[in-house]
N, C-alpha and C. Protein backbone atom coordinates (compact mmCIF):
# COMPACT_ATOMS: atom_id res chain seq x y z
N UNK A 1 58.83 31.01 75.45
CA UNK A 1 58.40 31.02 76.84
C UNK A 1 59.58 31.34 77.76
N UNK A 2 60.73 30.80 77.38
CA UNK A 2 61.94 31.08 78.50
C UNK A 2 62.08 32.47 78.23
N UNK A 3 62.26 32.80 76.69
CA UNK A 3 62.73 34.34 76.43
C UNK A 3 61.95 35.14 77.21
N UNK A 4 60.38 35.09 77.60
CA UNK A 4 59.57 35.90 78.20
C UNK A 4 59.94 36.31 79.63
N UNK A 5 60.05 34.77 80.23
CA UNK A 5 60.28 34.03 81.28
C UNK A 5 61.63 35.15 81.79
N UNK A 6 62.78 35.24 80.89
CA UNK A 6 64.05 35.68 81.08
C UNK A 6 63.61 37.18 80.77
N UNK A 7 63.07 37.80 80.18
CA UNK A 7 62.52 39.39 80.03
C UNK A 7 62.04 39.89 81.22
N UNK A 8 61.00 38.66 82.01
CA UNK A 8 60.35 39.62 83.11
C UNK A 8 61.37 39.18 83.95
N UNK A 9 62.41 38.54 83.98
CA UNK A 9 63.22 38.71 85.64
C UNK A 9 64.38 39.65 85.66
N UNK A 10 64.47 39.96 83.95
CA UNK A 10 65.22 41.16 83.73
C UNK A 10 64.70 42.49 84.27
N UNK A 11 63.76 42.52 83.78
CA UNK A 11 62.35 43.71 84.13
C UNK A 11 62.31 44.06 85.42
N UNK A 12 62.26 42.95 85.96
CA UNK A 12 62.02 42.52 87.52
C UNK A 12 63.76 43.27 88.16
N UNK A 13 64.19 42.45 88.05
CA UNK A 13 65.78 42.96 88.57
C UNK A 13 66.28 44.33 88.50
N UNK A 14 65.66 44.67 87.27
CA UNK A 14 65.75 46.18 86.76
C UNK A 14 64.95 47.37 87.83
N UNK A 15 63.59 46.84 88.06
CA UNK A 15 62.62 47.65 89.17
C UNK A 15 63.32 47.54 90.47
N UNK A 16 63.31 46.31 90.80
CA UNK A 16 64.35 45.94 91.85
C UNK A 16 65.64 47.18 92.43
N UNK A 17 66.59 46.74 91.22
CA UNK A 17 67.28 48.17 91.28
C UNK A 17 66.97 49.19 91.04
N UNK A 18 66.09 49.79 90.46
CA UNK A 18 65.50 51.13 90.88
C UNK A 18 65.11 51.44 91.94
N UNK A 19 64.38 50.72 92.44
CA UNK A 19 63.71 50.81 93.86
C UNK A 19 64.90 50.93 94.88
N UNK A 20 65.92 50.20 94.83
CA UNK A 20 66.62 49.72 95.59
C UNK A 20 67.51 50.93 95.65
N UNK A 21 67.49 51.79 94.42
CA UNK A 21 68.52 53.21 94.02
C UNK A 21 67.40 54.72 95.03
N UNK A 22 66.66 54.04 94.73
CA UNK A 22 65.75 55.33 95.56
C UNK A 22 65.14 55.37 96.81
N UNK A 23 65.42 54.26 97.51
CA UNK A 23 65.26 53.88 98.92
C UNK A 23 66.83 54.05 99.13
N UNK A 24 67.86 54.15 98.56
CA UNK A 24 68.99 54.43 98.72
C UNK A 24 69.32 56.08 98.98
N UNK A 25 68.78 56.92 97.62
CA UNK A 25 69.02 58.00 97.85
C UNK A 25 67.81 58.73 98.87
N UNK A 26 66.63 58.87 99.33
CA UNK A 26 65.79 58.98 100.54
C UNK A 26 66.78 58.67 102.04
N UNK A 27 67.54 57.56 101.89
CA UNK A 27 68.19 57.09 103.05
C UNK A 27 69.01 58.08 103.76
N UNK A 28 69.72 58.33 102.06
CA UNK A 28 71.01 59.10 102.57
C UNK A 28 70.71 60.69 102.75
N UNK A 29 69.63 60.71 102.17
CA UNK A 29 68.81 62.39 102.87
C UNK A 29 68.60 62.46 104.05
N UNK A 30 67.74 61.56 104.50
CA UNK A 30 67.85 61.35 105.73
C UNK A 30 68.87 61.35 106.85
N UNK A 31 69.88 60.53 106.26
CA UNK A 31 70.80 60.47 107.45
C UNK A 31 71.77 61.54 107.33
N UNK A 32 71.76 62.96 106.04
CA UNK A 32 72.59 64.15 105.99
C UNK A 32 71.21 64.50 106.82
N UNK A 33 69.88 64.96 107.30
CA UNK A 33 69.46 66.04 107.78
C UNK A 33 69.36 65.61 109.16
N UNK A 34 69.81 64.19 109.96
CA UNK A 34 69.53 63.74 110.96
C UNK A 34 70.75 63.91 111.31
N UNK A 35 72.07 64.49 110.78
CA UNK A 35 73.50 64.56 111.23
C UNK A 35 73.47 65.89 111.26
N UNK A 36 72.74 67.08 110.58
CA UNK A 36 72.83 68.47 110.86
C UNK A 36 71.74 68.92 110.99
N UNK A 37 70.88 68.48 111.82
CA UNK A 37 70.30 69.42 112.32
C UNK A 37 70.43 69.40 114.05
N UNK A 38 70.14 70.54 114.79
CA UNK A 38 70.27 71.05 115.89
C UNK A 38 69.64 70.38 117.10
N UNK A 39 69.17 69.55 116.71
CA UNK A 39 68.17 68.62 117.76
C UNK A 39 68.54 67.50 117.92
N UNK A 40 69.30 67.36 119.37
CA UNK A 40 70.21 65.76 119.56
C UNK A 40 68.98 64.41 119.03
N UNK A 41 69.02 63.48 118.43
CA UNK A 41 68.36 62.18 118.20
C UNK A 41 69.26 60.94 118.71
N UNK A 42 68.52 60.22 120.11
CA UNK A 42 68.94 59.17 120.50
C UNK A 42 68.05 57.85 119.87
N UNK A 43 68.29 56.58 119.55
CA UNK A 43 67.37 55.70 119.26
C UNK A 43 68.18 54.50 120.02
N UNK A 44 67.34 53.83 121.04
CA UNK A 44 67.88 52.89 121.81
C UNK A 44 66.34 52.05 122.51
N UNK A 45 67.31 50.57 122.47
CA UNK A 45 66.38 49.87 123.04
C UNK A 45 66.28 49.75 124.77
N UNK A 46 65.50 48.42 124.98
CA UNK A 46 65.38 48.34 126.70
C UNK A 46 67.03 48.34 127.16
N UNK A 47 67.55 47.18 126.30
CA UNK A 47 68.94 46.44 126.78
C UNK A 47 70.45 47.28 126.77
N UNK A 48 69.68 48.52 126.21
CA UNK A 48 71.28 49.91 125.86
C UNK A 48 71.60 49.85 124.60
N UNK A 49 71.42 49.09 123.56
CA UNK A 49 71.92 48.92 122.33
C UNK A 49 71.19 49.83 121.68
N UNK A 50 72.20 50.40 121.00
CA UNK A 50 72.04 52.13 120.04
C UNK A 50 71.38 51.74 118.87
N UNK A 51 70.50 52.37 118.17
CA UNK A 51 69.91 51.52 116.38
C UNK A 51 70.68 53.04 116.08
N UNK A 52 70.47 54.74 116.74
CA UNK A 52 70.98 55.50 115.98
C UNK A 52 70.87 56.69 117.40
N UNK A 53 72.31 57.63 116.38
CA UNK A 53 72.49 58.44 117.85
C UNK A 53 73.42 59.23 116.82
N UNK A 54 72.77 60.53 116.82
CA UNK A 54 73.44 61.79 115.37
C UNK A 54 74.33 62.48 116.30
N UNK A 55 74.83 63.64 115.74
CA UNK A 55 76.44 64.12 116.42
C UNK A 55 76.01 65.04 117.23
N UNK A 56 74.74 65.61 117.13
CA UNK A 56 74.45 67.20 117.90
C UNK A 56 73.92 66.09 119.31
N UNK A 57 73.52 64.71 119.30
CA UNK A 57 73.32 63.86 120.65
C UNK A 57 74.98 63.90 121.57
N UNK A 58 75.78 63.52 120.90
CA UNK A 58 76.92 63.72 121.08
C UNK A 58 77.74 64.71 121.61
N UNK A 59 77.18 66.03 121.23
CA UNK A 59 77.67 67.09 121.16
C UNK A 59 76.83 68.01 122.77
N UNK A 60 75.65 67.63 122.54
CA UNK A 60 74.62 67.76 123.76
C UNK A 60 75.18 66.55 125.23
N UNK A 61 75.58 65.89 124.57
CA UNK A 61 75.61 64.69 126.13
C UNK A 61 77.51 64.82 126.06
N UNK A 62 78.33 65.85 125.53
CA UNK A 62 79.19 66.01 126.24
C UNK A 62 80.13 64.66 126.09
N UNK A 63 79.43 63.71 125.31
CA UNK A 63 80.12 62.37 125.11
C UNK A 63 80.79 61.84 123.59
N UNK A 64 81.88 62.08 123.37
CA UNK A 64 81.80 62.34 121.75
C UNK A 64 82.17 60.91 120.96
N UNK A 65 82.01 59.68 121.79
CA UNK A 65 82.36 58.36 121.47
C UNK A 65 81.12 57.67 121.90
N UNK A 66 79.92 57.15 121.31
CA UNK A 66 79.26 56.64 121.85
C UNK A 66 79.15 55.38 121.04
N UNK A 67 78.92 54.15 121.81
CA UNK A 67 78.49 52.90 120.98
C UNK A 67 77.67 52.21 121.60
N UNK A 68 76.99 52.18 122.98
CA UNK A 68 76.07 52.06 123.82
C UNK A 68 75.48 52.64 124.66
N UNK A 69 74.62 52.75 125.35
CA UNK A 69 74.19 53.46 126.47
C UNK A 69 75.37 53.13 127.99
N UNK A 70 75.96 52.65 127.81
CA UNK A 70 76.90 52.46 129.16
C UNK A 70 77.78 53.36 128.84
N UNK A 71 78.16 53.69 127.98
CA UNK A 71 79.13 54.86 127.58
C UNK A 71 78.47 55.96 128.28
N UNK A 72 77.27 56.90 127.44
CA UNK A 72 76.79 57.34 128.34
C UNK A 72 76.66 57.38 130.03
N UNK A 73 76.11 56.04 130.57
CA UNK A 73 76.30 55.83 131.19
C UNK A 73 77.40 56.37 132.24
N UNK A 74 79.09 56.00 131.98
CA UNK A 74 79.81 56.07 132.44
C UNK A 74 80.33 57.92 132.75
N UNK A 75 79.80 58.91 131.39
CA UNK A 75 80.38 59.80 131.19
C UNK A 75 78.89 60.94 131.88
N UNK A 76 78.04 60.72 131.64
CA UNK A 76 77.03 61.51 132.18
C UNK A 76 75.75 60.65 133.12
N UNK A 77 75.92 60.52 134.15
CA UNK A 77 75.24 59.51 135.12
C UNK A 77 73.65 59.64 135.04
N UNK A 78 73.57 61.05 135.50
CA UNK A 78 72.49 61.04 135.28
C UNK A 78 71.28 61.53 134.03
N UNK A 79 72.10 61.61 133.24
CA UNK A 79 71.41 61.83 131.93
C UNK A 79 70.96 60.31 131.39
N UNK A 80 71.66 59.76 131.58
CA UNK A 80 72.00 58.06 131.62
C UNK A 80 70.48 57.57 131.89
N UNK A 81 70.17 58.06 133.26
CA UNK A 81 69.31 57.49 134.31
C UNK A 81 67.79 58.56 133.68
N UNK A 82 67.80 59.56 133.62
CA UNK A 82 66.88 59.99 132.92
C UNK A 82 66.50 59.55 131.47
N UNK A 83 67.24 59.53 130.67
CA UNK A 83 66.78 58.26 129.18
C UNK A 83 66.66 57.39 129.83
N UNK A 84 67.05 56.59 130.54
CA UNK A 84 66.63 54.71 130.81
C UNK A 84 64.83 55.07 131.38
N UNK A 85 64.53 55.95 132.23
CA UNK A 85 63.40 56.05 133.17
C UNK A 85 62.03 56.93 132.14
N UNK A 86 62.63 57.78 131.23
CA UNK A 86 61.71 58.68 130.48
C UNK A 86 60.54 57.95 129.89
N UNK A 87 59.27 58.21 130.01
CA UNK A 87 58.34 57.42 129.31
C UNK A 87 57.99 57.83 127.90
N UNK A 88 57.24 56.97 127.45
CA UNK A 88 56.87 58.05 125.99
C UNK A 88 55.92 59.03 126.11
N UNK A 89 55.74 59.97 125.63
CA UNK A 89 54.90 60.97 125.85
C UNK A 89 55.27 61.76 126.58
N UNK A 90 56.40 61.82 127.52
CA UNK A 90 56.92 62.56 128.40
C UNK A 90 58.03 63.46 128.44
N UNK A 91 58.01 64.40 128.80
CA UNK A 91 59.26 65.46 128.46
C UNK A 91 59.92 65.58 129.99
N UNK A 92 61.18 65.57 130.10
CA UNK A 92 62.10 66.04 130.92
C UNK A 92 63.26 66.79 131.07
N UNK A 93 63.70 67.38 131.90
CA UNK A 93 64.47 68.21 132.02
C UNK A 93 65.90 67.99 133.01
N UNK A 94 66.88 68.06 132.35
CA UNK A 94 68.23 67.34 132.56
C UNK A 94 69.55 68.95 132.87
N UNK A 95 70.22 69.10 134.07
CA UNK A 95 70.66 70.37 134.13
C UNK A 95 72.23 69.65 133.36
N UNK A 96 73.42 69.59 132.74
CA UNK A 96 74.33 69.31 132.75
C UNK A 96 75.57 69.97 133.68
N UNK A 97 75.26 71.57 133.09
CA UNK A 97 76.48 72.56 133.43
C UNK A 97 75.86 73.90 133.65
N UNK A 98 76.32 74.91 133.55
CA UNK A 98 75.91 76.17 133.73
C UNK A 98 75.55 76.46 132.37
N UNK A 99 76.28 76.33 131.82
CA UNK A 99 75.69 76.15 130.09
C UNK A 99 74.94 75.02 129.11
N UNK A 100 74.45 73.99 129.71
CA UNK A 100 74.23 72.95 128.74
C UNK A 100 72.57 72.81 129.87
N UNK A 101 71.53 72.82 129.59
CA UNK A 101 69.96 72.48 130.13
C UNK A 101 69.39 71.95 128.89
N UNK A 102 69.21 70.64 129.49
CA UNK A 102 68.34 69.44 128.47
C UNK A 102 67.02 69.44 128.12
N UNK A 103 66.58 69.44 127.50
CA UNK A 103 65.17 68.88 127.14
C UNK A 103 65.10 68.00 126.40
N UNK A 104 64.16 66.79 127.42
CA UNK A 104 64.00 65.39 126.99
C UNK A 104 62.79 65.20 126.29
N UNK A 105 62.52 64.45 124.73
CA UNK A 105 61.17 64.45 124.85
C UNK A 105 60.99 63.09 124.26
N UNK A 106 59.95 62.18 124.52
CA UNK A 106 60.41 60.74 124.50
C UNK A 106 58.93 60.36 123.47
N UNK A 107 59.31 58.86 122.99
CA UNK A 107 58.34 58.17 121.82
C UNK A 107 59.31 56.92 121.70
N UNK A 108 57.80 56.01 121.49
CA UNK A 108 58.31 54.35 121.40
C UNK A 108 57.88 54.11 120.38
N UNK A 109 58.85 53.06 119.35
CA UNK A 109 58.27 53.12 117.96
C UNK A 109 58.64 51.32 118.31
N UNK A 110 58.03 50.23 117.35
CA UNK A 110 58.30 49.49 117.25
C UNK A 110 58.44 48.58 116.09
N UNK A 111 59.64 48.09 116.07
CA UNK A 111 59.94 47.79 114.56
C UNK A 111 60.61 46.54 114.79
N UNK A 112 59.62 45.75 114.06
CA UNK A 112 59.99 44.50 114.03
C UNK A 112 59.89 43.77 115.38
N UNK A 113 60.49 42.85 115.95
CA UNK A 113 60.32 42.45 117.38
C UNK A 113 60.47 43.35 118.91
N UNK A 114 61.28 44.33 118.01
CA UNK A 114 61.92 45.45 119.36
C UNK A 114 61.37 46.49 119.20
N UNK A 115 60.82 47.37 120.50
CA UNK A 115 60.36 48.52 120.77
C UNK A 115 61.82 49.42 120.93
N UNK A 116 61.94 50.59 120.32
CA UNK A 116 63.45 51.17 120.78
C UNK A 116 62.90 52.68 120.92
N UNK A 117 63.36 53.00 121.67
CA UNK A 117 62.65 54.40 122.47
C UNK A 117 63.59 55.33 122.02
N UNK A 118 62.78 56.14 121.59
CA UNK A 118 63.35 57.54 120.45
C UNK A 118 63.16 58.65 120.87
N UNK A 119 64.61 59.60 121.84
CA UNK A 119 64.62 60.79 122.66
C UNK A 119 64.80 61.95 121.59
N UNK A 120 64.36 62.79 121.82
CA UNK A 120 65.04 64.17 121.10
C UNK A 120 65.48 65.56 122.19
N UNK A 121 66.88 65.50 121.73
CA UNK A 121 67.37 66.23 122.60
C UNK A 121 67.88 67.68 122.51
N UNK A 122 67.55 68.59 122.97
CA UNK A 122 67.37 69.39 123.16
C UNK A 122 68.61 70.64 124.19
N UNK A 123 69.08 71.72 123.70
CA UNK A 123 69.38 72.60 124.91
C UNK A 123 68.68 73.66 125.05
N UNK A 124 67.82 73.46 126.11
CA UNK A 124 67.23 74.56 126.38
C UNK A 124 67.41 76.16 127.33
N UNK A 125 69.11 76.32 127.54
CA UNK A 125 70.00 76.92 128.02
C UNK A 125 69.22 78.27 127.61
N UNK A 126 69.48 78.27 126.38
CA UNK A 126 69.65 80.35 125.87
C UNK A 126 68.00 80.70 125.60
N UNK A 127 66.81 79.53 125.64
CA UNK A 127 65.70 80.16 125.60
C UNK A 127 65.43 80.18 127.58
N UNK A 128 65.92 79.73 128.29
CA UNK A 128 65.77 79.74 129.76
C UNK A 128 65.61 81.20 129.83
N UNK A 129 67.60 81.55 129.61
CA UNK A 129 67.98 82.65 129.37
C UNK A 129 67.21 84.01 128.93
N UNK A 130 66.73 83.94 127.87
CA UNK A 130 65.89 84.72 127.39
C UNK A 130 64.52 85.25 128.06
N UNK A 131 63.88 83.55 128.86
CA UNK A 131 62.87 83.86 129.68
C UNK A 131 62.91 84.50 130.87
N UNK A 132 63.95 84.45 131.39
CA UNK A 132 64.58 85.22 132.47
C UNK A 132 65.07 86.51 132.07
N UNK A 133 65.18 86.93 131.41
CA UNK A 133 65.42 88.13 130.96
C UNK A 133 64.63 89.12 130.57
N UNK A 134 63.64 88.34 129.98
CA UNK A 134 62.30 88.71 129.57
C UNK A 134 61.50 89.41 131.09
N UNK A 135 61.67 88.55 132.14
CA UNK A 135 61.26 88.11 133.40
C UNK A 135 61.78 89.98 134.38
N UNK A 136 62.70 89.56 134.33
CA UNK A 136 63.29 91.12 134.87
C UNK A 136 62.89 92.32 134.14
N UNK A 137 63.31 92.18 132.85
CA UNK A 137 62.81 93.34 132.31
C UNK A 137 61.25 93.86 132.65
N UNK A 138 60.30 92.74 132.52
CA UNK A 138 58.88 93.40 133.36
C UNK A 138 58.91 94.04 134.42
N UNK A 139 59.73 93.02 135.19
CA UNK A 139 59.76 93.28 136.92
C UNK A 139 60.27 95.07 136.87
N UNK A 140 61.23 94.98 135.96
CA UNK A 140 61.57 96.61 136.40
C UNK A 140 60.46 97.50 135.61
N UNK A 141 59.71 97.20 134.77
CA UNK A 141 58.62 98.18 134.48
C UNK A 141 57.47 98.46 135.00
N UNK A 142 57.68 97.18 135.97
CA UNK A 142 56.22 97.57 137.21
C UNK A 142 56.84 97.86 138.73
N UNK A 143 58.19 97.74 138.80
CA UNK A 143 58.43 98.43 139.96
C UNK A 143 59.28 100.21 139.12
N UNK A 144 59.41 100.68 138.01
CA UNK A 144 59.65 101.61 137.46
C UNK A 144 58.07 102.30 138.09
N UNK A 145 56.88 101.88 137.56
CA UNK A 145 55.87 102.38 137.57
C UNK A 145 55.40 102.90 138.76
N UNK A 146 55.53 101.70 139.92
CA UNK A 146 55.10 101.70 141.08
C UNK A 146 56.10 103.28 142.05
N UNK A 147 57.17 102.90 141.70
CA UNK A 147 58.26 103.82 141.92
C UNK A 147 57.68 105.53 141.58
N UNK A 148 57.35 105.45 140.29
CA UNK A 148 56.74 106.79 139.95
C UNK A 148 55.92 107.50 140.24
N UNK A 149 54.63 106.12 140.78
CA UNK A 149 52.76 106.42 141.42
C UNK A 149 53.54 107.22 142.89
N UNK A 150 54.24 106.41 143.95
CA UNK A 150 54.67 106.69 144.72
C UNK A 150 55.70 108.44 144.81
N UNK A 151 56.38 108.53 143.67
CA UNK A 151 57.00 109.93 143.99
C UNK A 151 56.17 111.06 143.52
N UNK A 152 55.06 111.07 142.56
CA UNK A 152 53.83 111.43 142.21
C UNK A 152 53.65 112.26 143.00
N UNK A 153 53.39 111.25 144.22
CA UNK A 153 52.34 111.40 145.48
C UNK A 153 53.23 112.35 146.72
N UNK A 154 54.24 112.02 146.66
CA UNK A 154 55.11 112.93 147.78
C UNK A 154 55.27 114.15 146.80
N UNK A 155 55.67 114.52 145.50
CA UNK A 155 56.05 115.29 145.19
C UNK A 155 54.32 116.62 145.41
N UNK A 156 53.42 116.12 144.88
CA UNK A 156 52.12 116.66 145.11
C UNK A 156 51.81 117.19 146.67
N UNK A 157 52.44 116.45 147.14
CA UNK A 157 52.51 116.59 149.37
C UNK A 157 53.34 117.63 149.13
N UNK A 158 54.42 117.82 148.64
CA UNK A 158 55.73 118.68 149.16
C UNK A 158 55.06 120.02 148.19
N UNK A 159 54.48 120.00 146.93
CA UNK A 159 53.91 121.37 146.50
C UNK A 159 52.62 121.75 147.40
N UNK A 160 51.76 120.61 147.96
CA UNK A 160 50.65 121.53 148.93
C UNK A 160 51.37 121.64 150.14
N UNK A 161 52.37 120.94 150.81
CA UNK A 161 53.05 122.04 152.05
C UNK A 161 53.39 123.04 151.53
N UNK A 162 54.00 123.42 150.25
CA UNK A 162 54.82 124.72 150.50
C UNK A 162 53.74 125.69 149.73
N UNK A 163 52.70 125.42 149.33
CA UNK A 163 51.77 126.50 149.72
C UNK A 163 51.46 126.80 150.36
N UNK A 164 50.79 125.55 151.77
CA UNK A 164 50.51 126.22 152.85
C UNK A 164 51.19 126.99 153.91
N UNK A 165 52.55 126.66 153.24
CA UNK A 165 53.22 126.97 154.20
C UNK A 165 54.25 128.54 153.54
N UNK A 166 53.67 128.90 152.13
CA UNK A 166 53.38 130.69 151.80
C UNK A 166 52.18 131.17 152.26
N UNK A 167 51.08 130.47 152.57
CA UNK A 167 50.30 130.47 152.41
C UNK A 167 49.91 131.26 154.09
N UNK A 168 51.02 130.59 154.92
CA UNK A 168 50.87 130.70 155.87
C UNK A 168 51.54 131.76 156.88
N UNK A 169 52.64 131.99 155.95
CA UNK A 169 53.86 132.99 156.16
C UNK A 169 52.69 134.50 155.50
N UNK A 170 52.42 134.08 154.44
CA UNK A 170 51.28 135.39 154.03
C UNK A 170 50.50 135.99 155.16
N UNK A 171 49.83 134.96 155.62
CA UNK A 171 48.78 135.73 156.81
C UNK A 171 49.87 135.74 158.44
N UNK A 172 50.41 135.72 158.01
CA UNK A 172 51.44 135.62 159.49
C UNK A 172 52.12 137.05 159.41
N UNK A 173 52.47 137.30 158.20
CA UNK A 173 52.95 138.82 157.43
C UNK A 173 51.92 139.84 157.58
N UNK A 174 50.66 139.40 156.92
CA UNK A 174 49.57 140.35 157.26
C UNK A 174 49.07 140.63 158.79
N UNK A 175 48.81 140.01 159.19
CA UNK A 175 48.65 139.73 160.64
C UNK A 175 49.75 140.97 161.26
N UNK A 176 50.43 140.54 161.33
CA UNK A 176 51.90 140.98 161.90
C UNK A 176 51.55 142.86 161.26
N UNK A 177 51.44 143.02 160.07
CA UNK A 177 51.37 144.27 159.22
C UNK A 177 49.72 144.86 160.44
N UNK A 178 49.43 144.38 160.33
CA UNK A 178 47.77 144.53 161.42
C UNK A 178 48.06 144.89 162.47
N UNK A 179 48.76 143.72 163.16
CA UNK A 179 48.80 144.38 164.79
C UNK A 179 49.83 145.43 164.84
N UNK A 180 51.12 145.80 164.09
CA UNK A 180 51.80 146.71 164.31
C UNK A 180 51.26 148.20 163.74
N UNK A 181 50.84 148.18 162.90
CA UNK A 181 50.08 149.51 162.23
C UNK A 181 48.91 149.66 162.53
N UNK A 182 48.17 149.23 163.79
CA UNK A 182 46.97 149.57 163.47
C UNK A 182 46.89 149.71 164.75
């Protein structure tokens, strides 16, 4: 009975550590694709205390030491004030610099006693860029167009004046050939 007794807590200890080896390696996948990928991840509660905050957050908020939200705080004011105010479900938009445009997009998860509000951050700089670019380039193919309807139209004016106006020199010639010869 003990030998059994002592088999299943071996057994047991054994699953234990397995489990414990593969909730290990999942973890650490996780926290390599949450450190490289391109999309800042803030995780913070009501009170400023960080549960997690990856390097491209860092790298986006211009702040490369973070251990609370007062850090933040101190180094970007109002980015600060936009995470503290963002609701869940809600996206916002944060200007930094001439180069750095935020996109906020917010979710409340709750785990365990604490709700901690989970931003993903975003620069939305070079697709702005793009849309604006995009933006002109139309603009000049409908004022290209408009430009063209318009010289169309004078150029068509300036070939029926100057017919009428051979047109007119002709019988002004004949005329003229009329009253002198005749």
């Amino acid at each position: 009975d003990d030998l059994l007794e002592e088999i299943a807590n071996v057994l047991f200890k054994l699953r234990i550590n397995e489990q414990s080896e593969i909730f290990e390696t999942a973890l650490s996948k996780h926290i390599i694709v949450l450190q490289n990928i391109k999309t800042g991840i803030i995780q913070f509660d009501t009170h400023g205390e960080i549960g997690l905050i990856n390097s491209m957050s860092k790298k986006l908020l211009l702040t490369p030491q973070v251990r609370n939200m007062d850090d933040i705080k101190k180094t970007q004011p109002q980015v600060y004030e936009k995470l503290m105010n963002i609701l869940p479900g809600d996206s916002d938009l944060v200007v930094i610099n001439s180069s750095v445009k935020l996109s906020l997009n917010c979710t409340v998860v709750r785990m365990g006693t604490k709700d901690w509000k989970i931003v993903s951050i975003q620069n939305i700089h070079t697709e702005l860029q793009q849309n604006e670019l995009e933006a002109w380039q139309n603009l000049t193919k409908v004022l290209r167009h408009e430009i063209m309807n318009s010289v169309t139209k004078i150029i068509l004016n300036i070939l029926i004046i100057n017919q009428f106006t051979y047109t007119l020199n002709e019988v002004l010639k004949i005329n003229y050939l009329l009253c002198n010869f005749i």
